[in-house]
PDB file of N, CA and C in Angstrom:
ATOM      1  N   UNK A   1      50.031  55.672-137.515  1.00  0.00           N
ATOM      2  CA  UNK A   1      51.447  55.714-137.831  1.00  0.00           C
ATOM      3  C   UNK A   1      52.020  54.321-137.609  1.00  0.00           C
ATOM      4  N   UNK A   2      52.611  53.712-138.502  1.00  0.00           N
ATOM      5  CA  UNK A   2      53.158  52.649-138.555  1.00  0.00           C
ATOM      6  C   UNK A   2      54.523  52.724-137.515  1.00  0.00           C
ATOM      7  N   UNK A   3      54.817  51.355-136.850  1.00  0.00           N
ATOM      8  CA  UNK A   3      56.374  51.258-136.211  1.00  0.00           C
ATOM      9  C   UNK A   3      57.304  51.993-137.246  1.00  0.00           C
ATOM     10  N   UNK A   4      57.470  51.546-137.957  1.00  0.00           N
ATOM     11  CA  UNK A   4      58.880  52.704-139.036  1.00  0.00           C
ATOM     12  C   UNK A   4      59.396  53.727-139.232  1.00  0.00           C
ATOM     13  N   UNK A   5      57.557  54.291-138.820  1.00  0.00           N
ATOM     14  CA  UNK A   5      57.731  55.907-138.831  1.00  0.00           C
ATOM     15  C   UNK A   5      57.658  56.088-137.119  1.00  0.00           C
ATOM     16  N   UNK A   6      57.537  55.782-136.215  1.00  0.00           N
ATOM     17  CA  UNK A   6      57.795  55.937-135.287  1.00  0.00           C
ATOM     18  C   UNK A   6      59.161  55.638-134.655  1.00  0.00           C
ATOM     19  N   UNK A   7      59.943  54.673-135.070  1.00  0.00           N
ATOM     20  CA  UNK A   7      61.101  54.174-134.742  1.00  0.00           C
ATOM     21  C   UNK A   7      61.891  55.534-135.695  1.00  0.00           C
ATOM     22  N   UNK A   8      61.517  56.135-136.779  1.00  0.00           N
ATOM     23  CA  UNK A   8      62.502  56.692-137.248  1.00  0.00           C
ATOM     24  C   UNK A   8      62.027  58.355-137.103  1.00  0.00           C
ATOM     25  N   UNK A   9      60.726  58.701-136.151  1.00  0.00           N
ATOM     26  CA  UNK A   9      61.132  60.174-136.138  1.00  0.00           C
ATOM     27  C   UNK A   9      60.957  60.415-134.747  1.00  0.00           C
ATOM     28  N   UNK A  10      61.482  58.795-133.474  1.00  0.00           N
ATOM     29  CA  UNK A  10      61.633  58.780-132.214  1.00  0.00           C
ATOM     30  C   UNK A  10      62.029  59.909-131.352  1.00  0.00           C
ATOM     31  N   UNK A  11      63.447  60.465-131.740  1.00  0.00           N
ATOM     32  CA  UNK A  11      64.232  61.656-131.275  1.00  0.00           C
ATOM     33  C   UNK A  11      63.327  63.084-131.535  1.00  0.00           C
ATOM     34  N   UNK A  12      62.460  63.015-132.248  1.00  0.00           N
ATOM     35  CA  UNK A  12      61.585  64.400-132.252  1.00  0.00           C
ATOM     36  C   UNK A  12      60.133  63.690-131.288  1.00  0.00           C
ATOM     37  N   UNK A  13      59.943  62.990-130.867  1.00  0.00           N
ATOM     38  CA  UNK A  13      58.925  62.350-130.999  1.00  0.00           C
ATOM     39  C   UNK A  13      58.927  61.869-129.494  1.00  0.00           C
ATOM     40  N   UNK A  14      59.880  62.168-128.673  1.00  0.00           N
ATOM     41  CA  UNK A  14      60.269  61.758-127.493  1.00  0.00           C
ATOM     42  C   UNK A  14      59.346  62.499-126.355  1.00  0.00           C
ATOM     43  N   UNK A  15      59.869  63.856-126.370  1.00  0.00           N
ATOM     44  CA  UNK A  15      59.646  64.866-125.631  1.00  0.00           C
ATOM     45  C   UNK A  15      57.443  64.865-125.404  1.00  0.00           C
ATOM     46  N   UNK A  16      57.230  64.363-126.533  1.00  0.00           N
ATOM     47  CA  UNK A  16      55.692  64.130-126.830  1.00  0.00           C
ATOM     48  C   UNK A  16      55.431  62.958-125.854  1.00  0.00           C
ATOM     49  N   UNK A  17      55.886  62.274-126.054  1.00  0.00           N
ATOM     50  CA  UNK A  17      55.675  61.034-125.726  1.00  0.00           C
ATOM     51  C   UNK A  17      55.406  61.029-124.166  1.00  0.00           C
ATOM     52  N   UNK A  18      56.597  61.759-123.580  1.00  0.00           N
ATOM     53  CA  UNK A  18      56.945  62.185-122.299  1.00  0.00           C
ATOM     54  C   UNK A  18      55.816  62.817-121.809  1.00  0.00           C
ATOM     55  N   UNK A  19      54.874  63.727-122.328  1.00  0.00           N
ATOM     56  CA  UNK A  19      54.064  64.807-121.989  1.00  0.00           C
ATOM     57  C   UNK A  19      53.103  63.916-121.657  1.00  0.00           C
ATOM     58  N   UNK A  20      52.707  63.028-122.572  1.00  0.00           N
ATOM     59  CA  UNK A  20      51.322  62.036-122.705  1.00  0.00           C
ATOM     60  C   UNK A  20      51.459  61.257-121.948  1.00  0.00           C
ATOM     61  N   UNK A  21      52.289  60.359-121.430  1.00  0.00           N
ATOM     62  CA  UNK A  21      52.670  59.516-120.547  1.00  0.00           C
ATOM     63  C   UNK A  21      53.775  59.838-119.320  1.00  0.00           C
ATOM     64  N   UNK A  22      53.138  60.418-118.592  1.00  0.00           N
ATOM     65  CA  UNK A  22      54.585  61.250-117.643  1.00  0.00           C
ATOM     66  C   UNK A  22      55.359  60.419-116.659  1.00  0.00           C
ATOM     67  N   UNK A  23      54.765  59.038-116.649  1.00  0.00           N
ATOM     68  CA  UNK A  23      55.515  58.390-115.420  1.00  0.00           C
ATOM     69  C   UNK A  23      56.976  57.590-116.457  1.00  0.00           C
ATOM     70  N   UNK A  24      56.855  57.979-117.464  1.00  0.00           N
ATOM     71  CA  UNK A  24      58.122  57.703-118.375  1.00  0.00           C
ATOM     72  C   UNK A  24      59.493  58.021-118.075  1.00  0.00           C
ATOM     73  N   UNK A  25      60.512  57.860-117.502  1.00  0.00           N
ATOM     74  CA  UNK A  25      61.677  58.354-117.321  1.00  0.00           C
ATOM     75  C   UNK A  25      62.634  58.430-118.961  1.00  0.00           C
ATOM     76  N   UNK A  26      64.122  59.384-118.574  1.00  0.00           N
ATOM     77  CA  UNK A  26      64.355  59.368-120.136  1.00  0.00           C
ATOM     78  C   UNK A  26      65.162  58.251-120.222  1.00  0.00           C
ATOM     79  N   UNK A  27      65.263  57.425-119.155  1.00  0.00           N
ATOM     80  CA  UNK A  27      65.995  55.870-119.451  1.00  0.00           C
ATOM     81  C   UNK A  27      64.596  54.720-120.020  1.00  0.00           C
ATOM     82  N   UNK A  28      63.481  55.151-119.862  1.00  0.00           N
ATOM     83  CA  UNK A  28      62.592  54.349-120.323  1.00  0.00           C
ATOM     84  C   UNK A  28      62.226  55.098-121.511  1.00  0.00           C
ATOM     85  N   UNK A  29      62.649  56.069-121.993  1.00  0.00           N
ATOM     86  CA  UNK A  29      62.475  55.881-123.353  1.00  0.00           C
ATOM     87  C   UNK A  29      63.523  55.852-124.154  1.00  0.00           C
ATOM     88  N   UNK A  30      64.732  56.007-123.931  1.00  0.00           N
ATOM     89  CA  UNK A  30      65.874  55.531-124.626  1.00  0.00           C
ATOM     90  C   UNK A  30      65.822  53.740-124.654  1.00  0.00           C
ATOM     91  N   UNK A  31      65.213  52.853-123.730  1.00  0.00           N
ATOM     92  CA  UNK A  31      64.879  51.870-123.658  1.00  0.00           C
ATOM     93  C   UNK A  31      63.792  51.525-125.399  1.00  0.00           C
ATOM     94  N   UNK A  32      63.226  52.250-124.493  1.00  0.00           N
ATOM     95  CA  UNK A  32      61.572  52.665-125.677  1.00  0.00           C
ATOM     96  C   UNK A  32      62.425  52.127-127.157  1.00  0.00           C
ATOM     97  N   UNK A  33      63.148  53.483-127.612  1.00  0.00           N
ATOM     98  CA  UNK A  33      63.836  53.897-128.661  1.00  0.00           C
ATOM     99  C   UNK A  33      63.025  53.337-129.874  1.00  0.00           C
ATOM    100  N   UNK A  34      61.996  54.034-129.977  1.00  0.00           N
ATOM    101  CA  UNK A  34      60.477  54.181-131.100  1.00  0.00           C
ATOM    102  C   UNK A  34      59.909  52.544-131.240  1.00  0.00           C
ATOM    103  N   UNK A  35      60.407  51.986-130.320  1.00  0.00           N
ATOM    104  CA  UNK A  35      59.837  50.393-130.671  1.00  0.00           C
ATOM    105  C   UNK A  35      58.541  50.761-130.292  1.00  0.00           C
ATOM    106  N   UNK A  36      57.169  50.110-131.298  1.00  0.00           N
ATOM    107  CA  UNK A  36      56.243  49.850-130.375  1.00  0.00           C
ATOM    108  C   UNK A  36      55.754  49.249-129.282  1.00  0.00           C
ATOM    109  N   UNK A  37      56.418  47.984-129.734  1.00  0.00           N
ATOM    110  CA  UNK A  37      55.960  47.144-128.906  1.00  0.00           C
ATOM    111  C   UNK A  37      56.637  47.269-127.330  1.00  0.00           C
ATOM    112  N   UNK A  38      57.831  47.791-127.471  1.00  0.00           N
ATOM    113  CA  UNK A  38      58.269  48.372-126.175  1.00  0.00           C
ATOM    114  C   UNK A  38      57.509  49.179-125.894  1.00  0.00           C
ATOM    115  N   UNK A  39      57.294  50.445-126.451  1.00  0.00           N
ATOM    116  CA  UNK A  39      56.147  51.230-125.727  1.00  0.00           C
ATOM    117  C   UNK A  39      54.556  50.777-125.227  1.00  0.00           C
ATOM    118  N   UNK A  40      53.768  49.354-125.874  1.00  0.00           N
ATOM    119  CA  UNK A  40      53.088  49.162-125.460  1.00  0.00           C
ATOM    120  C   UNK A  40      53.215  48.521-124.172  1.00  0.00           C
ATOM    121  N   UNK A  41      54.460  47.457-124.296  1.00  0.00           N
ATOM    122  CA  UNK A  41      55.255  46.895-122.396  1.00  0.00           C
ATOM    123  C   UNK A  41      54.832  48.052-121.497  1.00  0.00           C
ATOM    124  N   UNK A  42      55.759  49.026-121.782  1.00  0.00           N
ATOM    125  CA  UNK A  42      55.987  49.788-120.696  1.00  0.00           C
ATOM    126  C   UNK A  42      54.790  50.819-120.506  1.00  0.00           C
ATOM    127  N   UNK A  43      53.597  51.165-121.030  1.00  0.00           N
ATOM    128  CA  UNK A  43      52.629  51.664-121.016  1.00  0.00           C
ATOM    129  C   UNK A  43      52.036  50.397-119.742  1.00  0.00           C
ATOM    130  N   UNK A  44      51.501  49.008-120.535  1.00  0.00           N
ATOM    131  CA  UNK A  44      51.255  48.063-119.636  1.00  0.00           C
ATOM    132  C   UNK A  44      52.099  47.985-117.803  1.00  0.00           C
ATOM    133  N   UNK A  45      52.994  48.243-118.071  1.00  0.00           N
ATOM    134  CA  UNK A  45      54.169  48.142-116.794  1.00  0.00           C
ATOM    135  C   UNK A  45      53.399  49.159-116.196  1.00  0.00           C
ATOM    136  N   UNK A  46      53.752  50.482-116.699  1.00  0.00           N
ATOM    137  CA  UNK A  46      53.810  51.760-115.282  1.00  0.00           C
ATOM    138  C   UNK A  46      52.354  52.085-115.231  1.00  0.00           C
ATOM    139  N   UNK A  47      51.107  52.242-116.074  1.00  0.00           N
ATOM    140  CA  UNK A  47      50.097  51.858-115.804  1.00  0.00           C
ATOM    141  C   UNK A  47      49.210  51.701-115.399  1.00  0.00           C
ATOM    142  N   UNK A  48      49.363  50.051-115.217  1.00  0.00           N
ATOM    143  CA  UNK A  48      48.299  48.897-114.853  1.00  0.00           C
ATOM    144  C   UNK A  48      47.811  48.571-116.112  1.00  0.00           C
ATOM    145  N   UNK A  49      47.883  48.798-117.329  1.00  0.00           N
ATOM    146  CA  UNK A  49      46.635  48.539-118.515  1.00  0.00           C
ATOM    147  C   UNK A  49      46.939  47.147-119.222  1.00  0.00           C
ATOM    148  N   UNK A  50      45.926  46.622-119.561  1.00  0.00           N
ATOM    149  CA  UNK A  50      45.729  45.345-120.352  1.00  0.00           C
ATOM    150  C   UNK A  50      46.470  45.559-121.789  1.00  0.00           C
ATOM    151  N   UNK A  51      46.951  44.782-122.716  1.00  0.00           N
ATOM    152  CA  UNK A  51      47.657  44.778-123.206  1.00  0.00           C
ATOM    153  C   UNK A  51      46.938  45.507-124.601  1.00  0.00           C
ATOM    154  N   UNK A  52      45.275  44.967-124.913  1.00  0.00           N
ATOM    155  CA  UNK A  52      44.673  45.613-125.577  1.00  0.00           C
ATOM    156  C   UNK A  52      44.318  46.935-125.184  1.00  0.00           C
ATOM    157  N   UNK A  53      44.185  47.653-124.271  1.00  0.00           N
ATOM    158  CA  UNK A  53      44.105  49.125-123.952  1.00  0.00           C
ATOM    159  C   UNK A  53      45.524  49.511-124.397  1.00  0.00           C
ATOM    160  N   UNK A  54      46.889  49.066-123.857  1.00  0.00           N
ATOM    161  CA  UNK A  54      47.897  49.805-124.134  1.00  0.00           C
ATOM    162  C   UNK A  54      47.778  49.972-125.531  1.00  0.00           C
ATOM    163  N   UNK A  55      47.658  49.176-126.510  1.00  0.00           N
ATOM    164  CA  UNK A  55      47.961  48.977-127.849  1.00  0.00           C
ATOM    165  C   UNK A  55      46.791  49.916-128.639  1.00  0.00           C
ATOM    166  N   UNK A  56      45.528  49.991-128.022  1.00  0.00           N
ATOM    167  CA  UNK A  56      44.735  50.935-128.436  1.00  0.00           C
ATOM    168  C   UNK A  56      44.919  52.667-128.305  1.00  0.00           C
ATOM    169  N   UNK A  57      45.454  52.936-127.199  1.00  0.00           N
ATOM    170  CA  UNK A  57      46.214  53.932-126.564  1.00  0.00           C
ATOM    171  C   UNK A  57      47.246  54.662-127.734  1.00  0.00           C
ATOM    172  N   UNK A  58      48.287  53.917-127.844  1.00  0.00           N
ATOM    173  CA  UNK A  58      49.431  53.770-128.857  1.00  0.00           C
ATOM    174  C   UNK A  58      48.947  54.235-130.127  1.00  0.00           C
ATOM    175  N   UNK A  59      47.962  53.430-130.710  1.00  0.00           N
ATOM    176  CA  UNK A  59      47.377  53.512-131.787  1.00  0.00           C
ATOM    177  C   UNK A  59      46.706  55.030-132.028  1.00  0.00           C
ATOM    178  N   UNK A  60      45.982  55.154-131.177  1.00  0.00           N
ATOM    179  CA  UNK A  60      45.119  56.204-131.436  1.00  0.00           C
ATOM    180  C   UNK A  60      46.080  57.870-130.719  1.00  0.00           C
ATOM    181  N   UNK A  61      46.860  57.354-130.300  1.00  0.00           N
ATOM    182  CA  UNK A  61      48.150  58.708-130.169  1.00  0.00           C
ATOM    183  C   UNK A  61      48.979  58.892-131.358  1.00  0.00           C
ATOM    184  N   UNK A  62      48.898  57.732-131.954  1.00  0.00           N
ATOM    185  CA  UNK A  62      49.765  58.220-133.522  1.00  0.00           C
ATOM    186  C   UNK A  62      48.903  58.184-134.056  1.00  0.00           C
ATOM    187  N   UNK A  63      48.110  58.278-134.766  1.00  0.00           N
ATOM    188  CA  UNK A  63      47.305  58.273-135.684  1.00  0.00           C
ATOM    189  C   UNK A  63      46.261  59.182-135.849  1.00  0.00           C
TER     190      UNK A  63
END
C-alpha cells in the first residue's frame, strides 16, 4: 500500500494500527495521521528498531 492510500484511509485504519503496535498512544497516532514516514519514526522510537526493520515492518503490514 502506497503512502496515499494510507494517509487517506488513516481514520479506518487507526484502530488496526493500534492492535499491531500497542505501545502507540491515540496522540501518537493523530501525530502519525497516515504519514509513513512518521509511522516508521515512531515504530523506530517506541521500539528500539533500525530504521530498515521499521520500514520493512510497515511495508509488509500494508501490503
Amino acid at each position: 500500500m502506497n503512502s496515499d492510500r494510507i494517509e487517506g484511509n488513516w481514520k479506518e485504519m487507526k484502530g488496526k494500527v493500534q492492535q499491531k503496535w500497542g505501545k502507540f498512544t491515540d496522540d501518537d497516532l493523530d501525530v502519525i495521521d497516515g504519514r509513513r514516514e512518521e509511522l516508521v519514526g515512531k515504530i523506530q522510537q517506541a521500539y528500539g528498531k533500525s530504521r530498515d526493520e521499521a520500514e520493512k515492518e510497515v511495508d509488509k503490514y500494508f501490503n
